[in-house]
Protein backbone atom coordinates (compact mmCIF):
# COMPACT_ATOMS: atom_id res chain seq x y z
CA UNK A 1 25.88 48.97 -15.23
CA UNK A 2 25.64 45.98 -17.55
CA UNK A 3 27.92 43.92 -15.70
CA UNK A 4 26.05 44.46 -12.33
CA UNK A 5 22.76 43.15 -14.14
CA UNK A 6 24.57 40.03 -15.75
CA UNK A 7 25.75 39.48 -12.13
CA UNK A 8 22.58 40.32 -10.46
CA UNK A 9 21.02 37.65 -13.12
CA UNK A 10 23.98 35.07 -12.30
CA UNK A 11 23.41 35.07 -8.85
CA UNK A 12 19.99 34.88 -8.90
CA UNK A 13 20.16 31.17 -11.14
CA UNK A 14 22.29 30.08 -8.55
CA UNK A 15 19.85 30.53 -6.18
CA UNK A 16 16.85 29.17 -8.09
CA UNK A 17 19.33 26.12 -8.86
CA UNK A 18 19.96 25.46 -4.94
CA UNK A 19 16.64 25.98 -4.12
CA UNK A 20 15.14 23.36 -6.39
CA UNK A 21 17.33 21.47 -5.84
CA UNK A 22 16.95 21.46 -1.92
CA UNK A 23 12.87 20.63 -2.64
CA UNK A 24 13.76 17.63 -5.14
CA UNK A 25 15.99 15.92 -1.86
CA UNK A 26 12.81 16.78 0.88
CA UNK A 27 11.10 15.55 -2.25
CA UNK A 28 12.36 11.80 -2.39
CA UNK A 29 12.73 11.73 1.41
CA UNK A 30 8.58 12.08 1.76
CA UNK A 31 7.89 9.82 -0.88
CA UNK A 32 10.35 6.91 -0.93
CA UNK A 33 10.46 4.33 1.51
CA UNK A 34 13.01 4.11 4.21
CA UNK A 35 14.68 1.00 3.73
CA UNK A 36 15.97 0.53 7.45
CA UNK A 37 12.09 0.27 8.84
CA UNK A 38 11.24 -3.26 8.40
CA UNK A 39 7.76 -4.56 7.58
CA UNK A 40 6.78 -6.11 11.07
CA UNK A 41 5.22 -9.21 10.29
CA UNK A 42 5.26 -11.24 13.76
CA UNK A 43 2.06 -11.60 15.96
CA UNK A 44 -0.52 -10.59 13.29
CA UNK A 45 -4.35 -10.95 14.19
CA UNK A 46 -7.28 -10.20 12.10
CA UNK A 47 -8.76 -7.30 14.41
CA UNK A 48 -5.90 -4.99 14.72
CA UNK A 49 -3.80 -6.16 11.90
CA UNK A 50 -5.67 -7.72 8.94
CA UNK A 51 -9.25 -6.25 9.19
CA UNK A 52 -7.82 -2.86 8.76
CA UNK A 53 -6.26 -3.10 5.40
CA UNK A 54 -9.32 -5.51 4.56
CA UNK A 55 -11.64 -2.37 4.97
CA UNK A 56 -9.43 -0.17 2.85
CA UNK A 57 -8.47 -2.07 0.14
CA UNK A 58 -11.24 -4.84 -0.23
CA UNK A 59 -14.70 -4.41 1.58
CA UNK A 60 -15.78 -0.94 0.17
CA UNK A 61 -18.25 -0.05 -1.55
CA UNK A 62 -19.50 -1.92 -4.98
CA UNK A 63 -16.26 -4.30 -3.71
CA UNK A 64 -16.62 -6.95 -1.02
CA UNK A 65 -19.15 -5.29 1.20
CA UNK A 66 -22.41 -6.72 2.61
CA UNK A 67 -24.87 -7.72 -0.41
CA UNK A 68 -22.93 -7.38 -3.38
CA UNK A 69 -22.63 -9.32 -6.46
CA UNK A 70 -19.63 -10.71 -5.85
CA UNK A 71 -20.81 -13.18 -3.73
CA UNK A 72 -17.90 -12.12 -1.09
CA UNK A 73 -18.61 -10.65 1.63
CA UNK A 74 -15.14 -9.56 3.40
CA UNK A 75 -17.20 -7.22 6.49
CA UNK A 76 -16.53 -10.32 8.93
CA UNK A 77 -13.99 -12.46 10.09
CA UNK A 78 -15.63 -15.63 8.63
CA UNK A 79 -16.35 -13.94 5.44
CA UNK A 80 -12.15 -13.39 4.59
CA UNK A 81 -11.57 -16.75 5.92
CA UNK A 82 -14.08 -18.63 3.64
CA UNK A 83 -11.33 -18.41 0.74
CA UNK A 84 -8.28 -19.28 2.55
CA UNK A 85 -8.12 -22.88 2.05
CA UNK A 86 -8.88 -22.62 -1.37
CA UNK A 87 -5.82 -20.78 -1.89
CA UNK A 88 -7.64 -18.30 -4.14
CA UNK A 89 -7.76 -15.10 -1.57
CA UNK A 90 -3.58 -15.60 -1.76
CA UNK A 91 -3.63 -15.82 -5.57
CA UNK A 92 -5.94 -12.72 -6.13
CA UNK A 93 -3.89 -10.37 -3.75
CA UNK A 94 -0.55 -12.16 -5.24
CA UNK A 95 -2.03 -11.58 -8.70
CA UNK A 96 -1.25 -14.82 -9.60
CA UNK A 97 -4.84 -15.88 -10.29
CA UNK A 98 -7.86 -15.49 -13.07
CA UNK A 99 -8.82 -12.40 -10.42
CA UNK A 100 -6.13 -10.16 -9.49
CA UNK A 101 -7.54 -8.40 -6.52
CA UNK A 102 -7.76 -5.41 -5.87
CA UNK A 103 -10.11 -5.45 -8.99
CA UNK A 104 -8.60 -3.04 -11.63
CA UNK A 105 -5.75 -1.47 -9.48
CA UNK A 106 -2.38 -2.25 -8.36
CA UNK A 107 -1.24 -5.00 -6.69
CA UNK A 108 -1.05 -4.03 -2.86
CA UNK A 109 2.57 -2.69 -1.77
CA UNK A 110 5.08 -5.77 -0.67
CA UNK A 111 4.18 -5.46 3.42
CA UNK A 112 0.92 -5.53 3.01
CA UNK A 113 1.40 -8.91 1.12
CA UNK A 114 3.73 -9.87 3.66
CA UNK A 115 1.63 -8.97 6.26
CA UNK A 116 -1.53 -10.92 4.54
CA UNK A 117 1.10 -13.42 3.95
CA UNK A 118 2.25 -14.34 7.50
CA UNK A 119 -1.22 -14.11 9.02
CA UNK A 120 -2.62 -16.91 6.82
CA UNK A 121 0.31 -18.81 7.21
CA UNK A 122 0.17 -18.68 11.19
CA UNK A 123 -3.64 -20.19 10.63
CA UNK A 124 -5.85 -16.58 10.03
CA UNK A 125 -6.20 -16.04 13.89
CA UNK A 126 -8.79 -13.82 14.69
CA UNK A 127 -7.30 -11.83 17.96
């Protein structure tokens, strides 16, 4: 009688063991990047490419929206594009100037640089 509950017990680790260990693999498949999809950085405009993340990341509320105190106003086209010459809307999202952008969170994930990256560098183009 002992022995069945010892083996009862036994069996039943194994199974908790498989099981979690199934869940940690589905685990790191959702939340790691594939590394065979490439960032797709050719043929970037503002409107479908740029202006997206710009609204997410940048011209939100108490951020670079219309009438802040920043002075930025990142809504429009022109607004984004004011800093490009400069250099300094490159060396906030790099973090490689006195304003790391976004303000007080991580730097932005590689393709989104990249993305950023290649759009100023093929002249901002707006469609």
């Amino acid at each position: 009688m002992y022995s069945k509950w010892i083996n009862t017990l036994c069996l039943s680790a194994c199974v908790v063991m498989l099981l979690g260990s199934c869940y940690q693999k589905n685990r790191e498949q959702l939340f790691t990047k594939d590394p065979n999809v490439e960032c797709d950085t050719t043929n970037l405009s503002f409107k479908d490419d740029i202006k997206p993340i710009i609204d997410s990341k940048c011209a939100t509320s108490g951020c670079h929206a219309e009438k802040l105190p920043s002075g930025y106003n990142f809504d429009t086209y022109e607004g984004v594009t004011l800093l490009i010459p400069s250099g300094r809307f490159m060396a906030s999202i790099n973090h490689t100037g006195p304003k790391p952008m976004p303000k007080d969170l991580p730097k932005l994930d590689e393709c989104t640089i990249a993305k950023i990256t290649a759009w100023v560098n093929a002249g901002a183009p707006e469609n």
